[in-house]
C-alpha atoms as a PDB file:
ATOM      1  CA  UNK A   1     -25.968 -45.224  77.731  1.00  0.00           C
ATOM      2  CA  UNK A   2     -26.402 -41.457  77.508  1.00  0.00           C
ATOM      3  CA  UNK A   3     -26.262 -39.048  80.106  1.00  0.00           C
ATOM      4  CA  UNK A   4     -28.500 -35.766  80.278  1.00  0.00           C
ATOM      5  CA  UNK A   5     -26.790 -32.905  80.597  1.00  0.00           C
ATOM      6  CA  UNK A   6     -28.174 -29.571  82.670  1.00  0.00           C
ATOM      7  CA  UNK A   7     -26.604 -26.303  80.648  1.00  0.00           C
ATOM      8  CA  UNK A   8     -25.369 -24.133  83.592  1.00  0.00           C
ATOM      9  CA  UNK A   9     -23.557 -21.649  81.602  1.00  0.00           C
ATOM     10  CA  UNK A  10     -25.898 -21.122  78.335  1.00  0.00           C
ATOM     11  CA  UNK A  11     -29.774 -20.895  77.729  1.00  0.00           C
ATOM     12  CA  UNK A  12     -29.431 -23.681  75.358  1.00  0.00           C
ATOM     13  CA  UNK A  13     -31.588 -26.692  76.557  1.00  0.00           C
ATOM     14  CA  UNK A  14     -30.342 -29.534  77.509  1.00  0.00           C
ATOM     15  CA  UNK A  15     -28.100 -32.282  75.745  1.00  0.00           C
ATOM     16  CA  UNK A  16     -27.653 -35.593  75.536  1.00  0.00           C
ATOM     17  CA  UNK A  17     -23.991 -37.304  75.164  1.00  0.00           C
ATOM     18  CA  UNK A  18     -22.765 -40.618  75.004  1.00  0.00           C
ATOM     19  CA  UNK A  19     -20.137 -42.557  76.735  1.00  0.00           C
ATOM     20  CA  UNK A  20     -17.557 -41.884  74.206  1.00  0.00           C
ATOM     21  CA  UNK A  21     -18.626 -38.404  73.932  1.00  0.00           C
ATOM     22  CA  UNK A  22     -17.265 -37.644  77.435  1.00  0.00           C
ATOM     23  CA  UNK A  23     -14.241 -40.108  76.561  1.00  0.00           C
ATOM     24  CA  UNK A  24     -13.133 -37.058  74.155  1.00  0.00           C
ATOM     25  CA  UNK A  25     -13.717 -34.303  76.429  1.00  0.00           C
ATOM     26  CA  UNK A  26     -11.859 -35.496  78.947  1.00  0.00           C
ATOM     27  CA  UNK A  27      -9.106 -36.412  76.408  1.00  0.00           C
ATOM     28  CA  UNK A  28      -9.443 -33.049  75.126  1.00  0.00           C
ATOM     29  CA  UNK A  29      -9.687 -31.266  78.445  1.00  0.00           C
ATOM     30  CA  UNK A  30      -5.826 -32.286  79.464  1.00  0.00           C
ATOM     31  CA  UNK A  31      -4.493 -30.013  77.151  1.00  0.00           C
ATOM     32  CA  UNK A  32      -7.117 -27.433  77.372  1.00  0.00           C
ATOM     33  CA  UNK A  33      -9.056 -27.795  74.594  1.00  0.00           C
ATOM     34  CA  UNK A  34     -13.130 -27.601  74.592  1.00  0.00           C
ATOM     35  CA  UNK A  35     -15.158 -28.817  72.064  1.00  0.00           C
ATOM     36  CA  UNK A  36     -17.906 -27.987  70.086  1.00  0.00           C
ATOM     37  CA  UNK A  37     -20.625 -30.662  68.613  1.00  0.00           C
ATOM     38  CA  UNK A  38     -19.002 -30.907  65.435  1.00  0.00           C
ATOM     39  CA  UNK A  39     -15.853 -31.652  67.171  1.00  0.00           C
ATOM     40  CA  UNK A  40     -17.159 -34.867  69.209  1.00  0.00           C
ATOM     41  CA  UNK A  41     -18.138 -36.629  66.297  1.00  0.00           C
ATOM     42  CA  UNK A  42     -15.029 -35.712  64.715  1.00  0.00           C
ATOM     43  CA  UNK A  43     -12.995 -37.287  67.744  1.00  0.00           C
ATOM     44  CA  UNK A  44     -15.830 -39.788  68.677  1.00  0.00           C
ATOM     45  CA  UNK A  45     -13.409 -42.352  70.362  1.00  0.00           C
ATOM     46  CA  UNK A  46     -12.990 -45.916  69.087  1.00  0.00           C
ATOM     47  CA  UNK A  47     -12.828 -49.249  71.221  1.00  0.00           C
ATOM     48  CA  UNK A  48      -8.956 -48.747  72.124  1.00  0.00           C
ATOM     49  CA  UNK A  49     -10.076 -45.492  73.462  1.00  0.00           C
ATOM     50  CA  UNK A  50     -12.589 -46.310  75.485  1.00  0.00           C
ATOM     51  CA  UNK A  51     -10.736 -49.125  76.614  1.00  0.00           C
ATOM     52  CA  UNK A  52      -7.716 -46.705  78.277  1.00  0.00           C
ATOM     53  CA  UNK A  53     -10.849 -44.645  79.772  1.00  0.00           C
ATOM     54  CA  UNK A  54     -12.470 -46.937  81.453  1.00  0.00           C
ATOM     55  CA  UNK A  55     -15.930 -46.234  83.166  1.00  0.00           C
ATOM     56  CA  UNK A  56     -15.743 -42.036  83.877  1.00  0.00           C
ATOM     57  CA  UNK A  57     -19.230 -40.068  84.423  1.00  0.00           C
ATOM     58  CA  UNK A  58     -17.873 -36.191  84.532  1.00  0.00           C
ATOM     59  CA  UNK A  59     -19.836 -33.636  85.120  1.00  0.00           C
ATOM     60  CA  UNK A  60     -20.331 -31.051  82.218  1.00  0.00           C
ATOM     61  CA  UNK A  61     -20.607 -27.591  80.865  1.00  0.00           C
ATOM     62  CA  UNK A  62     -21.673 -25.637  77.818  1.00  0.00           C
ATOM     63  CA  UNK A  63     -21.091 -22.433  76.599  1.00  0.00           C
ATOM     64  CA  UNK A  64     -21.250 -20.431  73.763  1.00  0.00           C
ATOM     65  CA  UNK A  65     -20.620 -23.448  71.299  1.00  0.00           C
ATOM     66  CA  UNK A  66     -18.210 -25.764  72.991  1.00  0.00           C
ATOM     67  CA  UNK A  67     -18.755 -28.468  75.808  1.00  0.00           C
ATOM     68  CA  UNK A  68     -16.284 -28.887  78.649  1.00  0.00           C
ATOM     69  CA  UNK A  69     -15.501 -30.591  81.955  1.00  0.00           C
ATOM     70  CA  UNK A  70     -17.899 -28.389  84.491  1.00  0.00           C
ATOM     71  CA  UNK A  71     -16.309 -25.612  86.272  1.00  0.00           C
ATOM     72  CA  UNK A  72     -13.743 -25.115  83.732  1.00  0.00           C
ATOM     73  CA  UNK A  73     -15.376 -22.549  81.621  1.00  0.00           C
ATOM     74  CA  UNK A  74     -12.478 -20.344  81.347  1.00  0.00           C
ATOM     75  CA  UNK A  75     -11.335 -22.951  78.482  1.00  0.00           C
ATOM     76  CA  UNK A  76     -13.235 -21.290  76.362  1.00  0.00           C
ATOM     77  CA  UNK A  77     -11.690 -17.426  76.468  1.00  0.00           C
ATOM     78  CA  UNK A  78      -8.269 -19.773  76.704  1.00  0.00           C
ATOM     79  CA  UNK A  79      -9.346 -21.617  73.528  1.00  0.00           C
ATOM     80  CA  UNK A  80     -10.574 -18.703  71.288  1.00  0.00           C
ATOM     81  CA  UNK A  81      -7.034 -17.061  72.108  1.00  0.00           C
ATOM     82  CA  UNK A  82      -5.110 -19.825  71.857  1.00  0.00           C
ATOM     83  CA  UNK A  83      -6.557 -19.483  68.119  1.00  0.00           C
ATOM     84  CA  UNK A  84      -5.293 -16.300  67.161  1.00  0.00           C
ATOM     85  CA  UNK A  85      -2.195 -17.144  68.462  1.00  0.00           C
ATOM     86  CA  UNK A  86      -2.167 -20.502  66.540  1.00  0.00           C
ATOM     87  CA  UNK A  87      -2.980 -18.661  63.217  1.00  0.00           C
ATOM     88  CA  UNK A  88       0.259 -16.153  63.376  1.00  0.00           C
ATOM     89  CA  UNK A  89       2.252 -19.564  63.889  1.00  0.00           C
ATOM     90  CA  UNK A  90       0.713 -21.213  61.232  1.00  0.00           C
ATOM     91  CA  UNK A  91       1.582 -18.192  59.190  1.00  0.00           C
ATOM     92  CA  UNK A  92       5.380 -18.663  60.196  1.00  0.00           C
ATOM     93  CA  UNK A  93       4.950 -22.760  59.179  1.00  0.00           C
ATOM     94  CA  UNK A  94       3.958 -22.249  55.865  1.00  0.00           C
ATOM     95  CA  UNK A  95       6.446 -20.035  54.826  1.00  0.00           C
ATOM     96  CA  UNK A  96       9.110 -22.496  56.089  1.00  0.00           C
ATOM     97  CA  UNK A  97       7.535 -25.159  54.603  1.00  0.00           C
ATOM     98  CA  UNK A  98       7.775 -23.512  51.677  1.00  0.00           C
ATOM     99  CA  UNK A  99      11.653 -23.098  51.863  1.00  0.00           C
ATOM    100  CA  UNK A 100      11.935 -26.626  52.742  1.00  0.00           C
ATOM    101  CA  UNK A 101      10.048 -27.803  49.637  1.00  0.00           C
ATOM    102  CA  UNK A 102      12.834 -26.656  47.802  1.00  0.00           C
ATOM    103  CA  UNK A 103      14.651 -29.598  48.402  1.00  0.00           C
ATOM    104  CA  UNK A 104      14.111 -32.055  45.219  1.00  0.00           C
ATOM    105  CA  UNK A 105      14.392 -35.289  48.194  1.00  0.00           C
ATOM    106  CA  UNK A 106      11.366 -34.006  50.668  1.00  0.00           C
ATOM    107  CA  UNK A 107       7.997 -35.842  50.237  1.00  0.00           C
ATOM    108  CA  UNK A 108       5.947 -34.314  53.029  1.00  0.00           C
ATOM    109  CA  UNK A 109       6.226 -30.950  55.377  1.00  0.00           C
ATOM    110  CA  UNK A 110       3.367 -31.293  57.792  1.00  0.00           C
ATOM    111  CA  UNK A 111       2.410 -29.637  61.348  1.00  0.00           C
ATOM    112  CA  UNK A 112       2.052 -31.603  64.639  1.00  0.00           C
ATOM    113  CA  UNK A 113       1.596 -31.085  67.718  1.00  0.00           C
ATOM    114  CA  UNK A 114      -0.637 -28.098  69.414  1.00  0.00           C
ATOM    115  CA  UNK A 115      -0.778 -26.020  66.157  1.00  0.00           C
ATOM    116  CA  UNK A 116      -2.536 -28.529  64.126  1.00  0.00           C
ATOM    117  CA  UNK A 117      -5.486 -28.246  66.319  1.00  0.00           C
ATOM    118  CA  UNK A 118      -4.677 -24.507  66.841  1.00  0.00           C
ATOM    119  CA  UNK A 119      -4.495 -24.580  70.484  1.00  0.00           C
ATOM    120  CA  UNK A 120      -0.907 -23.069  70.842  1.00  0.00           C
ATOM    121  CA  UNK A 121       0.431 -20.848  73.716  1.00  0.00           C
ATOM    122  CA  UNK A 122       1.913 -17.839  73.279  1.00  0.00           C
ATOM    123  CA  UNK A 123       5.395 -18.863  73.858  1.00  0.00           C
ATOM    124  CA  UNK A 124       5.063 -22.432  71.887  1.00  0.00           C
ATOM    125  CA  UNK A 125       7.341 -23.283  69.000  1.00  0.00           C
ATOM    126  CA  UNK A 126       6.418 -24.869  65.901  1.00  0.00           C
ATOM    127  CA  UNK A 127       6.950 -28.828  65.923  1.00  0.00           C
ATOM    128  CA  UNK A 128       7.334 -30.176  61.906  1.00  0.00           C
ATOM    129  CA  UNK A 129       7.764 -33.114  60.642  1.00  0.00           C
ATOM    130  CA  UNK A 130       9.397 -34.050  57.285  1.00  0.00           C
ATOM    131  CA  UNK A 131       9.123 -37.072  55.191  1.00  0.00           C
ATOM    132  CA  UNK A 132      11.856 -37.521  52.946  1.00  0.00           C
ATOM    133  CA  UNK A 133      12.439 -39.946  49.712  1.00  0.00           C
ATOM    134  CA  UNK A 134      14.370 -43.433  50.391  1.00  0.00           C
ATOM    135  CA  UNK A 135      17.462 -43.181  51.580  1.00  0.00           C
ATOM    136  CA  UNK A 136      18.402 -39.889  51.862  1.00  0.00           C
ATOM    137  CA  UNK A 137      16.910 -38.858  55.612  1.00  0.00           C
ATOM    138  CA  UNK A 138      20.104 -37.635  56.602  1.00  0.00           C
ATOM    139  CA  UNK A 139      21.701 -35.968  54.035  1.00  0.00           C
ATOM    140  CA  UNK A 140      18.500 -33.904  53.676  1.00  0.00           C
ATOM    141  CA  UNK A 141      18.108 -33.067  56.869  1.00  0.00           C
ATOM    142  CA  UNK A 142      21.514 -31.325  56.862  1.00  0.00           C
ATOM    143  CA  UNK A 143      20.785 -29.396  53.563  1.00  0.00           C
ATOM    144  CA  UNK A 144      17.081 -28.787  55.117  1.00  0.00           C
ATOM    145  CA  UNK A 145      19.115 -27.116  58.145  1.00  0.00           C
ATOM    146  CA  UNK A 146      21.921 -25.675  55.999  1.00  0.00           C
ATOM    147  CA  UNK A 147      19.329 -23.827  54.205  1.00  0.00           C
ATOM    148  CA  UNK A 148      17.060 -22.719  57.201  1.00  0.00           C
ATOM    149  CA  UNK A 149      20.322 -21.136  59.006  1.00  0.00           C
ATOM    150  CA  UNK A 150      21.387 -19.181  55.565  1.00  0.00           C
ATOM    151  CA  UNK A 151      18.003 -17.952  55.133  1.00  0.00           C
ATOM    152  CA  UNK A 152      18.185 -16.951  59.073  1.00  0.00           C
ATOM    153  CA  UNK A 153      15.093 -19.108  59.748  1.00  0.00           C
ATOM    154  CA  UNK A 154      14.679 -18.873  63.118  1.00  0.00           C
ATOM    155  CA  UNK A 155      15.417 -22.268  64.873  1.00  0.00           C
ATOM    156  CA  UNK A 156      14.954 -24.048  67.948  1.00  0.00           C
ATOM    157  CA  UNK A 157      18.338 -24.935  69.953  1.00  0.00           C
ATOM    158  CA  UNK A 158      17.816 -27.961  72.437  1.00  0.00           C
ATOM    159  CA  UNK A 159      17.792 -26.501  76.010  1.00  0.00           C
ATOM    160  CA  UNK A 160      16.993 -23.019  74.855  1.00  0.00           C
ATOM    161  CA  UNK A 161      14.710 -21.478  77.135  1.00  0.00           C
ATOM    162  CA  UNK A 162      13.123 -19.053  74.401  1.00  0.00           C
ATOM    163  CA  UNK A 163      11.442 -21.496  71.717  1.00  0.00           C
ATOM    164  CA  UNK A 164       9.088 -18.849  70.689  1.00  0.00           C
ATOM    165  CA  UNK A 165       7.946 -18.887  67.006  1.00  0.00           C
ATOM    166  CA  UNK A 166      11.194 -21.027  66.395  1.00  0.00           C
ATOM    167  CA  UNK A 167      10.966 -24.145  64.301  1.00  0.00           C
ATOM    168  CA  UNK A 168      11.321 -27.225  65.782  1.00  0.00           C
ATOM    169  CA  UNK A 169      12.134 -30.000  63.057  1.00  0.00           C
ATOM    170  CA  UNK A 170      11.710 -33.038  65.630  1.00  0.00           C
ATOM    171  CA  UNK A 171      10.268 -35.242  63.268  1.00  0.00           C
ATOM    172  CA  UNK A 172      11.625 -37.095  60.329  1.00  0.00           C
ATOM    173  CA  UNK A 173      10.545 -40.164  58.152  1.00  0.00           C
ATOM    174  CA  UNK A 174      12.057 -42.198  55.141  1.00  0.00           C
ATOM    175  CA  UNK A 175       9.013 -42.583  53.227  1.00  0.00           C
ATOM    176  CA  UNK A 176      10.201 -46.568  53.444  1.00  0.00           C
ATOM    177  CA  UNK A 177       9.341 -46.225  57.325  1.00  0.00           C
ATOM    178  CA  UNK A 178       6.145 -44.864  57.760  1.00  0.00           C
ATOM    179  CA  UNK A 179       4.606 -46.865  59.827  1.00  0.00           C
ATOM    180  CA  UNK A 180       4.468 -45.488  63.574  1.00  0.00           C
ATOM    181  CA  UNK A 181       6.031 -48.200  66.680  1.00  0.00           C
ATOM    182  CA  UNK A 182       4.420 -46.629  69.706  1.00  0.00           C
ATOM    183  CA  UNK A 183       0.686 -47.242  69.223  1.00  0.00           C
ATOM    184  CA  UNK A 184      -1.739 -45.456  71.891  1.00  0.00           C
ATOM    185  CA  UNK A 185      -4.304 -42.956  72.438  1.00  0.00           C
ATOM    186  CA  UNK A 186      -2.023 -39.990  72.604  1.00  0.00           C
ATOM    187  CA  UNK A 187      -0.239 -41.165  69.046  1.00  0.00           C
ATOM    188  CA  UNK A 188      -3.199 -41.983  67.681  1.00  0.00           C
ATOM    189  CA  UNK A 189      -4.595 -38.682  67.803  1.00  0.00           C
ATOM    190  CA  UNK A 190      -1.327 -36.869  66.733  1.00  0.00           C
ATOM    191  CA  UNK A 191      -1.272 -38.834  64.013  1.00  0.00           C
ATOM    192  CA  UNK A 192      -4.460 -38.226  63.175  1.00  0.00           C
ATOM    193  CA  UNK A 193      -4.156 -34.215  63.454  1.00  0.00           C
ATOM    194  CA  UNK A 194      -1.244 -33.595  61.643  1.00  0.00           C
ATOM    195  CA  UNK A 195      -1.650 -31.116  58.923  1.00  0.00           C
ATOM    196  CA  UNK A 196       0.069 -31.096  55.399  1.00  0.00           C
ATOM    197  CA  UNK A 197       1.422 -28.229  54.061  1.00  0.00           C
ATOM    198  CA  UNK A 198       3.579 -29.902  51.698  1.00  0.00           C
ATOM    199  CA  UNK A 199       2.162 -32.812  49.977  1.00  0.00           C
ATOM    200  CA  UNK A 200       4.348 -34.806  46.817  1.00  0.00           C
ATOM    201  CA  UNK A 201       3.187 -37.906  45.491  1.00  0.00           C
ATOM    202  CA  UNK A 202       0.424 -38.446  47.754  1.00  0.00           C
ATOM    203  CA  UNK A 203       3.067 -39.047  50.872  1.00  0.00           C
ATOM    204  CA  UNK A 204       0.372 -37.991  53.538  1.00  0.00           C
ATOM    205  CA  UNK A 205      -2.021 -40.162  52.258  1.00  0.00           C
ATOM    206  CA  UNK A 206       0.682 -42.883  52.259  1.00  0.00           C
ATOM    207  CA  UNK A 207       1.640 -42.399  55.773  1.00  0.00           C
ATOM    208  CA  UNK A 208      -2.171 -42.387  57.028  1.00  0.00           C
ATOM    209  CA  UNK A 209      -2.796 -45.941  54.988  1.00  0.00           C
ATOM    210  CA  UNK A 210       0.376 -47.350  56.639  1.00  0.00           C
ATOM    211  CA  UNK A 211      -1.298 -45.948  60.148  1.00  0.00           C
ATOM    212  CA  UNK A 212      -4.737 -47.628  59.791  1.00  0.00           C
ATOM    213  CA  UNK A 213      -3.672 -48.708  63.446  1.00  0.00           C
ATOM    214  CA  UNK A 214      -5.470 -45.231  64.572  1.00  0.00           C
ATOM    215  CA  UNK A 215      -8.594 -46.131  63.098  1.00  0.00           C
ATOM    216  CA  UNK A 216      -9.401 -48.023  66.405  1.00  0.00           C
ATOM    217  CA  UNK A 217      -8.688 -44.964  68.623  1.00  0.00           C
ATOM    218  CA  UNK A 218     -10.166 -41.912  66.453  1.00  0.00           C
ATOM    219  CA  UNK A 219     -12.198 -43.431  63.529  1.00  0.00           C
ATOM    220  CA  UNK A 220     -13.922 -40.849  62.519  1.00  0.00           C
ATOM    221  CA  UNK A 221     -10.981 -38.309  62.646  1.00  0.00           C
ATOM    222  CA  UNK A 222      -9.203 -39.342  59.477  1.00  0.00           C
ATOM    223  CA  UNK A 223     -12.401 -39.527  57.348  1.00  0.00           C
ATOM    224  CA  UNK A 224     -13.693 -36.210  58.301  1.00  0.00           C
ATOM    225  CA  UNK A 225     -10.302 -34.481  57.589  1.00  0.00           C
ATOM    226  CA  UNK A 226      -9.754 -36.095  54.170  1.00  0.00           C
ATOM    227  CA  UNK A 227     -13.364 -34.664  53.588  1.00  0.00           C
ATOM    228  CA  UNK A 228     -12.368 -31.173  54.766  1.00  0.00           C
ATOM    229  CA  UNK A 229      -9.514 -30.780  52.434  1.00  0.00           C
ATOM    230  CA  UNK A 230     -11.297 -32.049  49.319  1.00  0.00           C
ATOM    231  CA  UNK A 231     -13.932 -29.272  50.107  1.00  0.00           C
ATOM    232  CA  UNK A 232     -11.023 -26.745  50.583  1.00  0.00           C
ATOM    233  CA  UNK A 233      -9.493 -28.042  47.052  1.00  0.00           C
ATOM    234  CA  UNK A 234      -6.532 -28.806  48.675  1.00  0.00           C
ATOM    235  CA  UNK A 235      -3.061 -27.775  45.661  1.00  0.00           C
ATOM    236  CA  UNK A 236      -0.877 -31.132  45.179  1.00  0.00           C
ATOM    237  CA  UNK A 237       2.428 -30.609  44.595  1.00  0.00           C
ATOM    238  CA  UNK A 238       3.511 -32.219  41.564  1.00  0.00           C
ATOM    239  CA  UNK A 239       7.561 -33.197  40.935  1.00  0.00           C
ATOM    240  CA  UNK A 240       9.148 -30.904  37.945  1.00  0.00           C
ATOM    241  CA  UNK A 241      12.304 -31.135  36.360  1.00  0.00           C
ATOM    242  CA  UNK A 242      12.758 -34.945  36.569  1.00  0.00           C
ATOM    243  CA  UNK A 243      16.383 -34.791  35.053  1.00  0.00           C
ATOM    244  CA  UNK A 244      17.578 -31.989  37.890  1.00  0.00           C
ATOM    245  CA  UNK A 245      15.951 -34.302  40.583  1.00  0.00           C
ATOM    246  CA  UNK A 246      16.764 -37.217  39.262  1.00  0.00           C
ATOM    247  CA  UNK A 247      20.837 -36.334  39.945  1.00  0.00           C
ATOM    248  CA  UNK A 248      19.961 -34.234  42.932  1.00  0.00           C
ATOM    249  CA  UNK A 249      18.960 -38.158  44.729  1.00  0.00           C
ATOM    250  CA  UNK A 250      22.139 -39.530  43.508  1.00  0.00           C
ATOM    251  CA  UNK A 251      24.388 -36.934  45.039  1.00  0.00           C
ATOM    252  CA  UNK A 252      22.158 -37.256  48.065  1.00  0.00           C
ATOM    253  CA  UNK A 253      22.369 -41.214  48.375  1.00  0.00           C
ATOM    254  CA  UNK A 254      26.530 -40.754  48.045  1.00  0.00           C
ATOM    255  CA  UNK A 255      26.493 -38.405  50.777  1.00  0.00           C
ATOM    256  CA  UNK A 256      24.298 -40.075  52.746  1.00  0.00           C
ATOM    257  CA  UNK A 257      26.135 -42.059  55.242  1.00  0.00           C
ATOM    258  CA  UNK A 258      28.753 -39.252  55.948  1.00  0.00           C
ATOM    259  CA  UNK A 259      25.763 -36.846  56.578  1.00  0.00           C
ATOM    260  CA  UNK A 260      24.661 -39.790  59.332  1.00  0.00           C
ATOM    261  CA  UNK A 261      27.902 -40.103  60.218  1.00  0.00           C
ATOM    262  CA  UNK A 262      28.517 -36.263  60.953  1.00  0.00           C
ATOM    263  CA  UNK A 263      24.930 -36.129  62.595  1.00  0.00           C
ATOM    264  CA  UNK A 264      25.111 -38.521  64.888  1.00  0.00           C
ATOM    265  CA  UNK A 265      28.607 -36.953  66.139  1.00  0.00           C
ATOM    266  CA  UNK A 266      27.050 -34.005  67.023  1.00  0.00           C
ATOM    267  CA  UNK A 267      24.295 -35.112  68.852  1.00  0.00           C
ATOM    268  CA  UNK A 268      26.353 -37.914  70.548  1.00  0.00           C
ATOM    269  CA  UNK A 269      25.995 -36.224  74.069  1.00  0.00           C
ATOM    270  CA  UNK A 270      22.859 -34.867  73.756  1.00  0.00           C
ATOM    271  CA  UNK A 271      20.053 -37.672  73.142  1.00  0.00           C
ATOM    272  CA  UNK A 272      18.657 -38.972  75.621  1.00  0.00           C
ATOM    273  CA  UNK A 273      15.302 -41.141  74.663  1.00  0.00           C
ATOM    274  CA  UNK A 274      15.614 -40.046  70.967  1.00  0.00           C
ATOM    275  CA  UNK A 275      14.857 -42.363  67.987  1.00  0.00           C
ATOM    276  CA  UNK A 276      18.154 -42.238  65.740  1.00  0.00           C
ATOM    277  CA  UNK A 277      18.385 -44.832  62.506  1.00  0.00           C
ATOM    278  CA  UNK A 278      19.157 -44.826  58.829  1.00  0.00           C
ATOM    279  CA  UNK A 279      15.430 -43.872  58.255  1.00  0.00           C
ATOM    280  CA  UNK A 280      14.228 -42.273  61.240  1.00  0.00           C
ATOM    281  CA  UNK A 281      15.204 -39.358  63.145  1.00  0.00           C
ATOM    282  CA  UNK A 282      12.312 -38.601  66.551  1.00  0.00           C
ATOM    283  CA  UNK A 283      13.391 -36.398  68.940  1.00  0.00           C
ATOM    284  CA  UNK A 284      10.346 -36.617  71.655  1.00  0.00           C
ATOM    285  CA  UNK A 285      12.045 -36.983  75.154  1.00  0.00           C
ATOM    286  CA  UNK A 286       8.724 -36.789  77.216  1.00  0.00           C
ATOM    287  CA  UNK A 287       6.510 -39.698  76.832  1.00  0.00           C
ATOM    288  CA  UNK A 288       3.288 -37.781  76.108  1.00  0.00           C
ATOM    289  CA  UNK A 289       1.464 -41.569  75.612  1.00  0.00           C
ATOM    290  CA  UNK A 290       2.112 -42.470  79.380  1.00  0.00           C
ATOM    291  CA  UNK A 291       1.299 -39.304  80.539  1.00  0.00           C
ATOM    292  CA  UNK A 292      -2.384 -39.375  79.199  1.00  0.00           C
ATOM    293  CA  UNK A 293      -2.794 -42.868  80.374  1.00  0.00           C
ATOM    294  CA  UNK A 294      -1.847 -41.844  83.767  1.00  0.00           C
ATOM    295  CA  UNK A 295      -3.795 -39.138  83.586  1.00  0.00           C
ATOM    296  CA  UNK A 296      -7.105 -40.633  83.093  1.00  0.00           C
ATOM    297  CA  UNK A 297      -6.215 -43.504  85.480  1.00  0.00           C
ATOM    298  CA  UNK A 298      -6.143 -40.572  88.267  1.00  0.00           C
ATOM    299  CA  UNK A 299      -9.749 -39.765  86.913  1.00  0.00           C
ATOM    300  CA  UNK A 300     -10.987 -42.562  87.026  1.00  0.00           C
ATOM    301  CA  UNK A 301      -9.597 -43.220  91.107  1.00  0.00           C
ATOM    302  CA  UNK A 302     -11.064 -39.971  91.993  1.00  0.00           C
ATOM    303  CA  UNK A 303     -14.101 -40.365  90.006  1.00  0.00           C
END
């Protein structure tokens, strides 16, 4: 079915969207975020999707470009300077990503969260995640920190009330555990956002195959990103000094259990609904997943 849509903000004539069209704005419009044309066939919900959303008829707007919930046309001053302040961060990212790369055992520095679709506040930090080879997580997660506080990288400090601009390494992988437990709308789509700034041996690629699961939430997502970065020629970091590597893993794999061992210690009285095993490290307290689902289930009652 489509709906027709009367332009009250914008002498543009009117539009036509689908169902699933107004599936992703209202997905989109619970963190703030409007979108332009391009932008619902990039998140064009799949059949999962729709499925959490149930039968919703909002009301829209449109103006200058991007398509929102009606009445909330303010999203779009928020959105345009949500973008400048998403491009200093990203700034920030890369050069960390950067340092991180260093380390002969990382596979994959990427972005998540709010600064992958630029749509950062002012006082957000930056959420990473790092893939690293097998079995070596946690020994190169404390040489990933190790260098970061030498270098004076700023960092973020669980329960620190001032997170701006500070990195927040909340993510890690073995690149033998890629593939994602919690499957839902929310994870679907952060999977599908992330943003690679450090990519060896094809690891985001890797992780995306092993997360086909998303295909049935955001199907068009994926495609249309792999699409963007081929036109944007995106560099692939290729492995040198195989010798020098080659011993740097060996020393790594030795140290490996005390650097688990050590790790765990220290955050013994702080995790609280934290993943924590030989090749995963997820340190998401707040069950972003449930919250969307609730979210839209309040929609749809008042709807």
């Amino acid at each position: 079915m489509n709906y027709l849509l009367k332009t009250d903000f914008s002498s543009k004539q009117d539009e036509f969207l689908k169902d699933a069209d107004l599936v992703s704005l209202l997905y989109h419009d619970l963190f703030d975020y409007p979108l332009t044309s391009f932008e619902l066939i990039k998140w064009k919900p799949g059949e999962k999707a729709l499925k959490v959303a149930g039968d919703m008829v909002p009301k829209v707007g449109y103006r200058n470009g991007y398509f929102f919930i009606k009445q909330k046309e303010g999203l779009v001053f928020k959105r345009t300077l949500r973008e400048k302040i998403s491009d200093k961060k990203l700034l920030i990212a890369k050069k960390a990503a950067k340092i991180i790369a260093k380390i002969p055992s990382v596979q994959m520095v990427a972005l998540t969260g709010a600064l992958c679709m630029r749509n950062c506040q002012d006082e957000a930090d930056i959420d990473l995640l790092v893939v690293t080879k097998k079995g070596v997580l946690w020994s190169t997660r404390f040489l990933v920190y190790l260098m970061l506080k030498i270098l004076q990288v700023p960092l973020r400090v669980p329960g620190e009330r001032n997170q701006k601009n500070k990195l927040c390494l909340n993510m890690w992988l073995d690149e033998s555990d890629l593939v994602w437990r919690k499957r839902n709308m929310f994870t679907a789509h952060e999977i599908a956002q992330i943003v690679p700034l450090f990519n060896k041996d094809k690891t985001h690629e890797k992780f995306i195959h092993k997360n086909h699961w998303i295909n049935a939430y955001w199907p068009n997502a994926v495609k249309i990103s792999n699409l963007e970065s081929r036109i944007k020629k995106k560099e692939v970091n290729k492995p040198r000094f195989g010798r020098i590597i080659h011993n740097s893993l060996f020393i790594l794999r030795v140290l490996e259990p005390l650097a688990r061992a050590l790790q765990k210690e220290y955050m013994r009285n702080k995790v609280t609904k934290e993943v924590i095993t030989p090749t995963r490290a997820l340190f998401h307290p707040v069950d972003w997943g449930k919250y969307v689902s609730s979210k839209l289930r309040v929609f749809q009652v008042s709807t």
